[in-house]
Structures are given as structure tokens and as C-alpha cells.
C-alpha atoms as a PDB file:
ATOM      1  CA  UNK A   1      75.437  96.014  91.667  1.00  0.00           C
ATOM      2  CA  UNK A   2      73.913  96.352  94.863  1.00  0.00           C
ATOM      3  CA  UNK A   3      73.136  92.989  97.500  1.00  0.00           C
ATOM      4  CA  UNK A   4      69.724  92.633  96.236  1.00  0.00           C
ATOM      5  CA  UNK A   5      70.930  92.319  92.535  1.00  0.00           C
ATOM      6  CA  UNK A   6      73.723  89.985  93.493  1.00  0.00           C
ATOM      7  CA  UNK A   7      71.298  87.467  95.071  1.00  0.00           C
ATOM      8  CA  UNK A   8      69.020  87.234  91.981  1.00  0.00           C
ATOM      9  CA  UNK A   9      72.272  86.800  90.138  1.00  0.00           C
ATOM     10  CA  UNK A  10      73.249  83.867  92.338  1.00  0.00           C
ATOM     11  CA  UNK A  11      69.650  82.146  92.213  1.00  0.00           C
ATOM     12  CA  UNK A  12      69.385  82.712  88.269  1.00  0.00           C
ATOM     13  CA  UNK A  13      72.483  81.097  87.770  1.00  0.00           C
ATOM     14  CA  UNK A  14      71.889  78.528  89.927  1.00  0.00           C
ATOM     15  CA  UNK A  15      68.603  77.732  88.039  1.00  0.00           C
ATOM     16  CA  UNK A  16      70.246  77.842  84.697  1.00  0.00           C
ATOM     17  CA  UNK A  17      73.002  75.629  85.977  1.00  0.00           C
ATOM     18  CA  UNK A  18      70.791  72.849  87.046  1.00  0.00           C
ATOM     19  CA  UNK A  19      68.960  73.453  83.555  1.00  0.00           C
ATOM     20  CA  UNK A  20      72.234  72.713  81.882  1.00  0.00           C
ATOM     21  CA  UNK A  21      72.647  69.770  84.271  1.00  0.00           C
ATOM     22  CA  UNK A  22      69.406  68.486  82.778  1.00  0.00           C
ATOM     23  CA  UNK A  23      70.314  69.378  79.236  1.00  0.00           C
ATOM     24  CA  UNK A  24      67.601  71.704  79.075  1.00  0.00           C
ATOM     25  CA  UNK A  25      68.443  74.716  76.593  1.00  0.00           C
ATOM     26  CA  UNK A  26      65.848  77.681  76.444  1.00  0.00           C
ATOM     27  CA  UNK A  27      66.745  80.351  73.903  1.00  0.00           C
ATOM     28  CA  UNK A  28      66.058  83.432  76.176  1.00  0.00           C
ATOM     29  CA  UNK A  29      68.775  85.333  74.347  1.00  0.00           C
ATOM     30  CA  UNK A  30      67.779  84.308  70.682  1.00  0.00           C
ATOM     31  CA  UNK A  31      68.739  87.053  68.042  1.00  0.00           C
ATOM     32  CA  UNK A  32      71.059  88.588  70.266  1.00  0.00           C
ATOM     33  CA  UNK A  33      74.374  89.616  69.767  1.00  0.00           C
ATOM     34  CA  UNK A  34      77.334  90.326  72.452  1.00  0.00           C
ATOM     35  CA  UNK A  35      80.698  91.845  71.014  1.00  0.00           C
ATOM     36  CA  UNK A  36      83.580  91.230  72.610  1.00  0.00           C
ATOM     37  CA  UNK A  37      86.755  93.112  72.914  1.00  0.00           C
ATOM     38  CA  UNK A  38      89.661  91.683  74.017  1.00  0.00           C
ATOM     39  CA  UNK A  39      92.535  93.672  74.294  1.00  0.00           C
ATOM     40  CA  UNK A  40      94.468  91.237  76.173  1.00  0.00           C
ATOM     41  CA  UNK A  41      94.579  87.650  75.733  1.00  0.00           C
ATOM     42  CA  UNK A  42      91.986  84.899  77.377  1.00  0.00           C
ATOM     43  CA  UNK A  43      90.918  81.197  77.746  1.00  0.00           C
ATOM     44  CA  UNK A  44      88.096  81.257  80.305  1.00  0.00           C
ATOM     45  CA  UNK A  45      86.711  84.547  79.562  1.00  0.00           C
ATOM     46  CA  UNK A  46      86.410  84.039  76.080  1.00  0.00           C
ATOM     47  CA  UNK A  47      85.449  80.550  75.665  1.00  0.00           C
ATOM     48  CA  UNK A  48      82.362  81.294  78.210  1.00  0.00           C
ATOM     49  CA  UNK A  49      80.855  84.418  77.088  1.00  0.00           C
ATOM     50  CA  UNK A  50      80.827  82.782  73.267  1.00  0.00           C
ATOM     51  CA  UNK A  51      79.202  79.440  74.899  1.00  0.00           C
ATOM     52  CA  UNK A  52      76.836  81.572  77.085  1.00  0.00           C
ATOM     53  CA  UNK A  53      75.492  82.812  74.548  1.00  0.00           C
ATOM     54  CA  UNK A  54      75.320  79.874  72.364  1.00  0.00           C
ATOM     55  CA  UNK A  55      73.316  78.000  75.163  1.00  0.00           C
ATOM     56  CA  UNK A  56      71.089  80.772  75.480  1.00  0.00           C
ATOM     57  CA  UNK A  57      70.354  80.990  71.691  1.00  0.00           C
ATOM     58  CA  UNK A  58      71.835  84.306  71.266  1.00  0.00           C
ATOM     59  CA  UNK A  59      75.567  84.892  69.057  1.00  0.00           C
ATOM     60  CA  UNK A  60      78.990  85.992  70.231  1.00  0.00           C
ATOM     61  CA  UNK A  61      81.418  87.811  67.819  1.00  0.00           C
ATOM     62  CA  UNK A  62      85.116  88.166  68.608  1.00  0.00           C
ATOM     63  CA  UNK A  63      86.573  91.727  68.138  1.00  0.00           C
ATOM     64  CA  UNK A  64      90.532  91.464  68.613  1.00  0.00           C
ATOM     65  CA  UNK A  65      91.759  95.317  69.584  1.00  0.00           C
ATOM     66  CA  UNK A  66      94.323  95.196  67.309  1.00  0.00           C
ATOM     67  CA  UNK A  67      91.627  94.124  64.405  1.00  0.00           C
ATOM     68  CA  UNK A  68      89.015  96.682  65.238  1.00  0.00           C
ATOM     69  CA  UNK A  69      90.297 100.570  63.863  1.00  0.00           C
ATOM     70  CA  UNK A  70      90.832 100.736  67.775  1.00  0.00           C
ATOM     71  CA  UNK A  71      94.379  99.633  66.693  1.00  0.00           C
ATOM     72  CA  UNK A  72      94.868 102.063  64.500  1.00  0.00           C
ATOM     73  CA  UNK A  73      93.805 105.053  66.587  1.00  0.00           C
ATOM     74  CA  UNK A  74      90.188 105.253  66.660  1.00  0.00           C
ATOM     75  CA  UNK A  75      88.631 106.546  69.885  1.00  0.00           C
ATOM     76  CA  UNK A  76      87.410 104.291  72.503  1.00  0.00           C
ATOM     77  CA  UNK A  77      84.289 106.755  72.297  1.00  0.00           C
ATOM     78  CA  UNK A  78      83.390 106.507  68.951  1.00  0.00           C
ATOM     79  CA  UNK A  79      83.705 102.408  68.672  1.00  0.00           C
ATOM     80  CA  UNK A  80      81.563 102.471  71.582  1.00  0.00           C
ATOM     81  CA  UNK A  81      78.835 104.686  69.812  1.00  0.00           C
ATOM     82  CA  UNK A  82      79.081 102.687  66.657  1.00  0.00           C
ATOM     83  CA  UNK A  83      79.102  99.288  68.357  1.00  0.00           C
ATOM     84  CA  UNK A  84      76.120 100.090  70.211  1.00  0.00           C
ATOM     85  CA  UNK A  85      74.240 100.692  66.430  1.00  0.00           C
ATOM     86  CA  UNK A  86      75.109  97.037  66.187  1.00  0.00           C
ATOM     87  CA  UNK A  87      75.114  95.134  69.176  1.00  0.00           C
ATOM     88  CA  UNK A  88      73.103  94.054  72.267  1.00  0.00           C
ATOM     89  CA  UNK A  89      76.040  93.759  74.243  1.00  0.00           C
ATOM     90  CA  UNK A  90      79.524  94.920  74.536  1.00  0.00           C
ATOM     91  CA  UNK A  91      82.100  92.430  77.009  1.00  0.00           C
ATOM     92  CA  UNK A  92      85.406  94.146  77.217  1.00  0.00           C
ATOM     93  CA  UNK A  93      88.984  92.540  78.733  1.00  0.00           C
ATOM     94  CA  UNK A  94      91.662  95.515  78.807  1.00  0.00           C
ATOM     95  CA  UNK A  95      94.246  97.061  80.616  1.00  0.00           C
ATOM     96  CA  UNK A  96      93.339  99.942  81.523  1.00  0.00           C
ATOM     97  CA  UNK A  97      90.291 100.428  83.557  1.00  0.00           C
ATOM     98  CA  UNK A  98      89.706 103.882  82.653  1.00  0.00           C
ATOM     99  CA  UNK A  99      89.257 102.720  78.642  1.00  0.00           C
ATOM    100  CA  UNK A 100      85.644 100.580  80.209  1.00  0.00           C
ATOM    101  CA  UNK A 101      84.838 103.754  81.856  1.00  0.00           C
ATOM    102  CA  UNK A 102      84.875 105.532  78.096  1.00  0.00           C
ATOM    103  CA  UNK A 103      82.922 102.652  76.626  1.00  0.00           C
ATOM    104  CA  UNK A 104      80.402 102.364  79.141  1.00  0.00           C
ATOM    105  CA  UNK A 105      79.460 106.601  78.732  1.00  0.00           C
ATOM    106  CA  UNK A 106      79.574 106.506  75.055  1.00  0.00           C
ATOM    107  CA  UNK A 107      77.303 103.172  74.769  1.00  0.00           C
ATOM    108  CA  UNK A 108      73.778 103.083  74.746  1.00  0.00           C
ATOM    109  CA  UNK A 109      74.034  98.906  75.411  1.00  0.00           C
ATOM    110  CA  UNK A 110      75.229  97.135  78.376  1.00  0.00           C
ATOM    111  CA  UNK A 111      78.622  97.092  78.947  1.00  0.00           C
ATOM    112  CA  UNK A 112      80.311  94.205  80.827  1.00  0.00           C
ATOM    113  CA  UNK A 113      83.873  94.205  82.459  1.00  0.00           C
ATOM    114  CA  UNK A 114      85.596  91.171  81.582  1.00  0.00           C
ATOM    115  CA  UNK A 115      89.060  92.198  83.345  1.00  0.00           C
ATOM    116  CA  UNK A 116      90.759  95.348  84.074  1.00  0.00           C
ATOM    117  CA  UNK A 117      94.072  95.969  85.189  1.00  0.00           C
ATOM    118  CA  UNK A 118      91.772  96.818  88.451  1.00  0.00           C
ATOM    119  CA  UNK A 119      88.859  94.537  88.663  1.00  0.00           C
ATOM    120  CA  UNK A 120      87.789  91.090  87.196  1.00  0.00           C
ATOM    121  CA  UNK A 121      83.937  91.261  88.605  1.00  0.00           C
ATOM    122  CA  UNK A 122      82.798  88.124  86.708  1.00  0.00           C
ATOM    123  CA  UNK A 123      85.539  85.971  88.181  1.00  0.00           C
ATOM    124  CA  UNK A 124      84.587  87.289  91.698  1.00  0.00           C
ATOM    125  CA  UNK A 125      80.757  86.863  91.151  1.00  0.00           C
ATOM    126  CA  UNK A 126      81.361  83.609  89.757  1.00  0.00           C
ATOM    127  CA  UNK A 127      83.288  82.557  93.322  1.00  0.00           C
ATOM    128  CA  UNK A 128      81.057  83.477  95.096  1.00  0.00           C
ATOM    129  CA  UNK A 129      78.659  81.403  93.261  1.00  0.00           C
ATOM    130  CA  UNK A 130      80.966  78.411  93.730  1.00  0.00           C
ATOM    131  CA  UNK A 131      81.452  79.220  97.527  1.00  0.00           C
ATOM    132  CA  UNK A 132      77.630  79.068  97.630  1.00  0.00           C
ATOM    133  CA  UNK A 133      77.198  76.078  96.156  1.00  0.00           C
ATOM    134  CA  UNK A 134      80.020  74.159  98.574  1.00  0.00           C
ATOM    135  CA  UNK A 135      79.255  76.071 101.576  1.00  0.00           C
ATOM    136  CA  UNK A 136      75.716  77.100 101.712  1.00  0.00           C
ATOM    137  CA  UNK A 137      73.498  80.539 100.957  1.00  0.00           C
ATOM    138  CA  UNK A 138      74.757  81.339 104.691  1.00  0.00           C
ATOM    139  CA  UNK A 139      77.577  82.729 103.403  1.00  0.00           C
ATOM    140  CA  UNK A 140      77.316  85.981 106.428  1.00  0.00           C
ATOM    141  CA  UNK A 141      80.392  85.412 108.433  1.00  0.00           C
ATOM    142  CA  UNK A 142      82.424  82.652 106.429  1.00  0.00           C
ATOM    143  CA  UNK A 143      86.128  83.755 106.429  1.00  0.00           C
ATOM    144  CA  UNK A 144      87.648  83.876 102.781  1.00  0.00           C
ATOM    145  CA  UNK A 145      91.282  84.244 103.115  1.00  0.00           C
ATOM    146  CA  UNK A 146      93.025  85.830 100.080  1.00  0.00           C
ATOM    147  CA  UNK A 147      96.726  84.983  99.869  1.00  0.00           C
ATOM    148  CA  UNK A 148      99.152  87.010  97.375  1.00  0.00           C
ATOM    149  CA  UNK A 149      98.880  89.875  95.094  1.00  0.00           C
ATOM    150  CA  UNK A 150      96.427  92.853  95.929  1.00  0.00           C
ATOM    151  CA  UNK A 151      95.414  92.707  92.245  1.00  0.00           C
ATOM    152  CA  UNK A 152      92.278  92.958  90.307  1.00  0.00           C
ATOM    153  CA  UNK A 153      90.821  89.337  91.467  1.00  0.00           C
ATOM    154  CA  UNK A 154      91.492  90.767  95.349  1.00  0.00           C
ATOM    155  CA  UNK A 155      89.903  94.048  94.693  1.00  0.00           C
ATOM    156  CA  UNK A 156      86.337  92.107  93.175  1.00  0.00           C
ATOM    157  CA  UNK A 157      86.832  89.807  95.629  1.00  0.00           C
ATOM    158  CA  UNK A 158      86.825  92.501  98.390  1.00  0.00           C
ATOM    159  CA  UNK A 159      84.021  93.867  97.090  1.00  0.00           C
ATOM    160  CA  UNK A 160      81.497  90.971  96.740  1.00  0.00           C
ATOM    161  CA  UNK A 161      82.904  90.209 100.243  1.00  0.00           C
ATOM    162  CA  UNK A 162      81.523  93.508 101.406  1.00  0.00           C
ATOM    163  CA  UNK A 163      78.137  92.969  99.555  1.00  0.00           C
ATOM    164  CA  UNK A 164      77.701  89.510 101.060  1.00  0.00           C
ATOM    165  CA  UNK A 165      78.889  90.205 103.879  1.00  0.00           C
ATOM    166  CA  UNK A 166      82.062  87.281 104.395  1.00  0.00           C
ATOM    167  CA  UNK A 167      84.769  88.318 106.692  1.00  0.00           C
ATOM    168  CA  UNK A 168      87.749  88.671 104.017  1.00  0.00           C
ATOM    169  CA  UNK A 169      91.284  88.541 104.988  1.00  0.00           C
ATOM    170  CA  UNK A 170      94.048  89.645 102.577  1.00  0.00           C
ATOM    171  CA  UNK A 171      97.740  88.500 103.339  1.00  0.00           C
ATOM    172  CA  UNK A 172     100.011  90.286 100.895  1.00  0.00           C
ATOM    173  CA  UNK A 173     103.876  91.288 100.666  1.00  0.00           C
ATOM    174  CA  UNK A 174     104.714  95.423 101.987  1.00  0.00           C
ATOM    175  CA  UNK A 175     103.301  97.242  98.993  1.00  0.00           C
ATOM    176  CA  UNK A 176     101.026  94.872  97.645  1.00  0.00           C
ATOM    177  CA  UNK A 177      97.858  95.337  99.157  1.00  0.00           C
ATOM    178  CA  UNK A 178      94.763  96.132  97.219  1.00  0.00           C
ATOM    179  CA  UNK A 179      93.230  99.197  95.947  1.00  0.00           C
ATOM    180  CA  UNK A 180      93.139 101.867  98.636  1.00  0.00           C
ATOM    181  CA  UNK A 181      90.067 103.075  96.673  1.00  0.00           C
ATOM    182  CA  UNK A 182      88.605  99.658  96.484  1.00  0.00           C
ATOM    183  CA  UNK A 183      89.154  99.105 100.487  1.00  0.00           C
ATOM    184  CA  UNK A 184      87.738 102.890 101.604  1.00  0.00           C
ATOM    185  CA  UNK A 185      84.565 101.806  99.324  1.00  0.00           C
ATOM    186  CA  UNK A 186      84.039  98.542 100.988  1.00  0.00           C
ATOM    187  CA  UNK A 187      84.595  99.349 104.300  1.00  0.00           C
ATOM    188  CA  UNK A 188      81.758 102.236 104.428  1.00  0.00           C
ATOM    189  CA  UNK A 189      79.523  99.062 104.043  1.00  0.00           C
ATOM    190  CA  UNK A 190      81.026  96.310 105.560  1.00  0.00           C
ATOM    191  CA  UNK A 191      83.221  96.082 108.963  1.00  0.00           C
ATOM    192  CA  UNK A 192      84.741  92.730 107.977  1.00  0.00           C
ATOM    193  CA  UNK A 193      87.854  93.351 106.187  1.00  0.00           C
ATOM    194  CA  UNK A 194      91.213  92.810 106.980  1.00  0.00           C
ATOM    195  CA  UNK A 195      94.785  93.399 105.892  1.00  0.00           C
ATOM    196  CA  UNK A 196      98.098  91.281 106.920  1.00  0.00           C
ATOM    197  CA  UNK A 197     101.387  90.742 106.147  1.00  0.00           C
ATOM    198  CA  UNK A 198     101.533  87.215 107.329  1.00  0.00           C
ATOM    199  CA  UNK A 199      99.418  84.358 105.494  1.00  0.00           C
ATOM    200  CA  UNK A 200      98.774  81.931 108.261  1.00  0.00           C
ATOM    201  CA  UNK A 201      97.236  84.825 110.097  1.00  0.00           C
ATOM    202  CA  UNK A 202      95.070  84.811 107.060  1.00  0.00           C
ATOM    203  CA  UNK A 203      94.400  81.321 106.550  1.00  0.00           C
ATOM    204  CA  UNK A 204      93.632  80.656 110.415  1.00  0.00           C
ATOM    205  CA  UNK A 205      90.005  78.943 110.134  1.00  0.00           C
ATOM    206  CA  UNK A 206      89.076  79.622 107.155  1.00  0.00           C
ATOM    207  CA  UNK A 207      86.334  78.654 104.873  1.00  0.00           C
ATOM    208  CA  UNK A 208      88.117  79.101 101.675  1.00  0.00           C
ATOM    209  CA  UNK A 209      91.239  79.907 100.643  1.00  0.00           C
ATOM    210  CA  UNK A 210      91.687  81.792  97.492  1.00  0.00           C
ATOM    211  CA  UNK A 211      95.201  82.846  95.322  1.00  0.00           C
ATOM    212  CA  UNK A 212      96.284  84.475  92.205  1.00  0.00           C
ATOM    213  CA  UNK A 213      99.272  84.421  90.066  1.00  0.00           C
ATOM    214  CA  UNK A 214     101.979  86.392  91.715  1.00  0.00           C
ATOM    215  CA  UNK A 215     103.588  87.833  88.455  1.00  0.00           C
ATOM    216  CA  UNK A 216     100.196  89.290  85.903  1.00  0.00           C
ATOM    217  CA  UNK A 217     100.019  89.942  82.452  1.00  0.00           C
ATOM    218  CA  UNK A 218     101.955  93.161  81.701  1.00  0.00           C
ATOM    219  CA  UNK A 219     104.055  92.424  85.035  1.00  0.00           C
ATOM    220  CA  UNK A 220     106.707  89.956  83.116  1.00  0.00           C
ATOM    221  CA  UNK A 221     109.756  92.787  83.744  1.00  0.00           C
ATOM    222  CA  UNK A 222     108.894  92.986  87.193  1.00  0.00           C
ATOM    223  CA  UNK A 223     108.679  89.177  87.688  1.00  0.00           C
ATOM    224  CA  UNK A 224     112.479  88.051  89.382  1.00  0.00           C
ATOM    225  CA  UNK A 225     111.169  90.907  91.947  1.00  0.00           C
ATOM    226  CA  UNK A 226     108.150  89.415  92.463  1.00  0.00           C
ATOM    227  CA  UNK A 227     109.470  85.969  93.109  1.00  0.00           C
ATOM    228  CA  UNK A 228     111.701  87.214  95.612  1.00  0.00           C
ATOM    229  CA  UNK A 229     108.963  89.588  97.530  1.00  0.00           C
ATOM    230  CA  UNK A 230     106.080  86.964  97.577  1.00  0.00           C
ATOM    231  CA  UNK A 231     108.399  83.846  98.607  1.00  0.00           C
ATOM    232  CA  UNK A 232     106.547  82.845 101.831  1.00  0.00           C
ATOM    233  CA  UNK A 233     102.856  83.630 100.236  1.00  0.00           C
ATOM    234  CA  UNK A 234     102.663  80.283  98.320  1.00  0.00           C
ATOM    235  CA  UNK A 235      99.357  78.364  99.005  1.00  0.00           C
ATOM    236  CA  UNK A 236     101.069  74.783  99.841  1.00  0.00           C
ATOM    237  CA  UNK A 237      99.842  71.911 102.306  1.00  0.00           C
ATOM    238  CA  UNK A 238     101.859  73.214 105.276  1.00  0.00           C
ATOM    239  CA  UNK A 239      99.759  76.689 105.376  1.00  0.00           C
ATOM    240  CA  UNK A 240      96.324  74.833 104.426  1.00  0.00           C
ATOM    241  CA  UNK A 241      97.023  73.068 107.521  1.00  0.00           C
ATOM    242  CA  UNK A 242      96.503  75.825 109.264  1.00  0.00           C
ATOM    243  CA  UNK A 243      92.714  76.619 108.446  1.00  0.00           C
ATOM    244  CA  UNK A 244      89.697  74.756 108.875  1.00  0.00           C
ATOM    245  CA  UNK A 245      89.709  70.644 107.582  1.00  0.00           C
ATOM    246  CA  UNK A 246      86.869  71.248 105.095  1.00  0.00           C
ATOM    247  CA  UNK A 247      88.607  74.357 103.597  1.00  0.00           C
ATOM    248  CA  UNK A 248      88.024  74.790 100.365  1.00  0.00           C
ATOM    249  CA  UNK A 249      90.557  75.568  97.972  1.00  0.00           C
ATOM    250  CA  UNK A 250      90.227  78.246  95.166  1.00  0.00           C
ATOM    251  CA  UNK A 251      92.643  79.876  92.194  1.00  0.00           C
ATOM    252  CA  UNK A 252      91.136  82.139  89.444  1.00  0.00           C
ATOM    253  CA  UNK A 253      93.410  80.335  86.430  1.00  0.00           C
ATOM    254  CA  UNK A 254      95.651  80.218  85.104  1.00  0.00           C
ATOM    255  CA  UNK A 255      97.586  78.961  87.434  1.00  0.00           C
ATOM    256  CA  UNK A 256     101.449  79.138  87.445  1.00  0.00           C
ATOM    257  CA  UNK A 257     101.812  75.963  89.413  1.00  0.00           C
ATOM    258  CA  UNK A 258     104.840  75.671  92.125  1.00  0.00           C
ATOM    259  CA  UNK A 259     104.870  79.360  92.143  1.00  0.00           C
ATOM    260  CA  UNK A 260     101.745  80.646  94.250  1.00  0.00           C
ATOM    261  CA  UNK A 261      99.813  76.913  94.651  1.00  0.00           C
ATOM    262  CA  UNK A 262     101.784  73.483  94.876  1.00  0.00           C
ATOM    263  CA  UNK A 263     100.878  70.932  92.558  1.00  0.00           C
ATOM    264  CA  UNK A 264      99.597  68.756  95.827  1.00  0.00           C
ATOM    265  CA  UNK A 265      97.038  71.624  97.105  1.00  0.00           C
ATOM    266  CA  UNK A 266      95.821  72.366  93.095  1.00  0.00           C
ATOM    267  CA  UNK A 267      95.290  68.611  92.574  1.00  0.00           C
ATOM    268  CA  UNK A 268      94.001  68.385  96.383  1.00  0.00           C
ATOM    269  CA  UNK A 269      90.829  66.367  98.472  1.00  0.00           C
ATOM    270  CA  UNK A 270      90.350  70.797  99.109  1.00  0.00           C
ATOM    271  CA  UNK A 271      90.702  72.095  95.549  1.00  0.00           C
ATOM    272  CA  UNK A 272      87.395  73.485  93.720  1.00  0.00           C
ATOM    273  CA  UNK A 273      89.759  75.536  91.081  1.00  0.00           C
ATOM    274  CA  UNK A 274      87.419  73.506  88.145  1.00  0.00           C
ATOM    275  CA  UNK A 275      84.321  73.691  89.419  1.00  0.00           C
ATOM    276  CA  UNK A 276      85.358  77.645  90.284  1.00  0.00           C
ATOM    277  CA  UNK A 277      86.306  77.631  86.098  1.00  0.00           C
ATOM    278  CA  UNK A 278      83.225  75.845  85.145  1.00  0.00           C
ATOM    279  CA  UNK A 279      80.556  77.991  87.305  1.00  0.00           C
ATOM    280  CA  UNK A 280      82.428  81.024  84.715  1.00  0.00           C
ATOM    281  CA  UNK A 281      80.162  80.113  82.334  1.00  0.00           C
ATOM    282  CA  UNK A 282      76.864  79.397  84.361  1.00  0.00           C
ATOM    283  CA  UNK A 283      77.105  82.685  86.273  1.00  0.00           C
ATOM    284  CA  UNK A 284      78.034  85.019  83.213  1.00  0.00           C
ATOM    285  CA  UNK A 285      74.543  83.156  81.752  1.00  0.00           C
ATOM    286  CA  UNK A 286      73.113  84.034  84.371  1.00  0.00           C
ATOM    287  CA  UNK A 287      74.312  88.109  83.975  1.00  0.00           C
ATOM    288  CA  UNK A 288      73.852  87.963  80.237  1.00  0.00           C
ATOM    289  CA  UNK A 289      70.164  86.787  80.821  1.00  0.00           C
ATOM    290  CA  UNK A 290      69.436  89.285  83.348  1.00  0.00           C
ATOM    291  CA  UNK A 291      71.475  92.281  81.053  1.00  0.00           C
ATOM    292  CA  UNK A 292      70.063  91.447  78.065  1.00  0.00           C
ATOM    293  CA  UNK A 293      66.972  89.696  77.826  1.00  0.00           C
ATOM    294  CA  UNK A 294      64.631  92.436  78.059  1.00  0.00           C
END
């Protein structure tokens, strides 16, 4: 997705949202169908593709991994080429990044990345809609602070920082920062990204401030580690104070409250965490109606 994409995105979405603020329900999607594979487990993912396309008039069907022949040993390859006989659409959560990769070159339909073990683009997208819609389409030169893991959230986030050009600044733990990959790739377009160790650094005047779960699925061994290495990361009132008043507040979900956000910042005058859940669904309309309606 390049900037000029992203920006019809972000002003289809925002017409379809208003639309569904109305109740106004056009079936631009009617007769199709989006499968989606989910090899790991999902609330907000799920619940808003299969809505999406039920506002738009088209149909989602649910394909566990486990009861697709997937889970018995079937290539990734040869679901994708049989899929695509059947489908408009193919949304895909999974671990491993490199398994989208293989369905994306075997399928002749659009693929969408629902969450990798290295990038959740819809959540990002879907922030920056939100961040739009509190802050303004002058979004050149806000400062989103990211405090916590370098995971897959921080690497789409760094990357629809660099396409929309917001000064991003990622405070993580020694050994935690983001995608070395992701970084190189953003920073050949965008100047305005920046590593720390030390959150209020990050948080100093910001715009937003975003966090994630410190301890992800597939992490749970690891998690008495990760306690101890990110104590001092937690988004709480005393580092808030440190960036702008009318900060906003944002968290992906779900959240593991008293661990990475306080209960009194989530529940906050500064908090947009619902309206960032909600605008899930209006954006991924918007993606699905620009994907598939042709």
C-alpha cells in the first residue's frame, strides 16, 4: 500500500462510517464471499470481518486451521489454490508470517493479513483512522509514542507512520525493539523515527500514546521474564503526565489491565481504546470494498 492508497482508504471508510451512523446499508459486496482462516484465536478480528461483510451485503465463512485439511497436513499452497476456486476473498490470522506469504503466491483472490507473528496491518490502518478522526487529516508531524513490546502492532504501526508521515517514537526494554527489517524499510522513506530505552522520552508531547500487551500469544513461557524486563514501560497516569493534556490514549485489545495500562488511564478523560476497537470494523469495510468490489 503506497500513501496515495492509504488516503482513499481513510476517506472510504470515513464515508462508510458516517453511512453506518445514518443507518444507511448499501450492498456493494452482495454475493460475495470472504474466507477466513484463523489459525490463532480472535474477538475483534473475527467479529468485524464477518459484520463487514454482512453490512456490505456480501457473506463471511469461518475456516478454523485445525478444521480445514490444513490440520492434517495439507499445503498452505494447495488450500490457497483451491480456496481461490471458491472465494472472493481470503483473511488470514497466523503465526507465522511466512505461511501469508505462501497463500498470497498460490491465490488468484485477494489476500488480507489479519495478524502475523510480524505485522497486524488492519489494526494499524484502523489507528490511524481513529487518530484522524480525533486529531485531524493533518496528521504530518503529530508525535505517536509507542510504549512496550517491538511486536507486530509496533512494526504496522511504524510503517503507516512512515507512509503518513507522523514522527513515531518507540520506547522498548534492551532487545525488544521492532523489526530491524521493518525499521531499514521505513526509514528509506521517512526521517521521523525513533528508538529509546526510556518511555517518558517517548511520551514527551505527544499526540497519542499507544501500548500493547507485554506478554503475546505464543509468548506465555516467556511471560515471568517479560514482567520483570518491561516493569517501568507501563502506560499509567504518572507517565501520561508527561505528554501533551489532550493526549490521546490508545491500546490494540485485549488489554491485560495493571500490566502494560492502569485501570485509571484505560477507563481515562484520554482513552479512545473503544472507539480505536469500533473504527476495526469501519476501516476493514472500507478495505473489503475497495479489494473486492470490482
Amino acid at each position: 500500500m503506497d500513501r496515495e492508497e492509504l488516503w482513499t482508504l481513510m476517506k472510504v471508510s470515513e464515508h462508510l462510517k458516517t453511512e453506518h451512523i445514518f443507518g444507511v446499508r448499501r450492498n456493494l459486496l452482495k454475493g460475495k464471499i470472504l474466507g477466513m482462516i484463523f489459525q490463532k484465536p480472535s474477538t475483534r478480528t473475527r467479529v468485524s470481518f464477518e459484520v463487514a461483510m454482512e453490512h456490505l451485503g456480501g457473506r463471511a465463512i469461518y475456516l478454523g486451521w485445525q478444521e480445514l485439511q490444513l490440520g492434517r497436513g495439507e499445503t498452505v499452497g494447495d488450500t490457497a489454490k483451491v480456496l481461490s476456486r471458491y472465494l472472493d476473498g481470503i483473511m488470514a490470522r497466523v503465526y507465522e508470517h511466512s505461511l501469508l506469504e505462501e497463500l498470497a503466491r498460490n491465490s488468484s483472490v485477494p489476500v488480507i493479513n489479519g495478524l502475523s507473528d510480524d505485522h497486524h496491518p488492519v489494526q494499524a490502518i484502523s489507528d490511524l483512522f481513529t487518530i484522524i478522526e480525533k486529531k485531524g487529516w493533518d496528521v504530518e508531524g503529530l508525535k505517536l509514542a509507542y510504549v512496550g513490546d517491538g511486536n507486530n502492532v509496533c512494526n504496522s504501526l511504524i510503517e503507516v507512520s512512515a507512509l503518513s508521515k507522523m514522527e513515531i517514537w518507540v520506547a522498548t526494554p534492551k532487545g525488544y525493539e521492532p523489526n530491524e527489517e521493518v525499521l531499514m524499510s521505513a526509514e528509506r522513506i521517512w526521517s521521523g523515527i525513533h528508538l529509546t530505552n526510556d518511555p517518558i522520552e517517548a511520551v514527551r508531547n505527544a499526540d497519542v500514546i499507544y501500548t500493547d500487551v507485554w506478554v503475546s500469544m505464543g509468548m506465555e513461557e516467556e511471560r515471568q521474564k517479560r514482567l520483570r524486563d518491561f516493569s517501568g514501560y507501563q502506560v499509567n497516569s504518572k507517565l501520561v503526565s508527561h505528554a501533551k493534556e489532550e493526549v490521546i490514549v490508545m491500546h490494540c485489545l485485549p488489554a491485560h489491565r495493571g500490566e502494560e495500562i492502569s485501570n485509571e488511564v484505560m477507563d481515562g478523560p484520554n482513552s479512545v481504546v473503544f472507539d480505536q476497537a469500533e473504527n476495526r470494523l469501519h476501516v476493514q469495510k472500507g478495505l473489503l470494498v475497495l479489494l473486492l468490489g470490482k
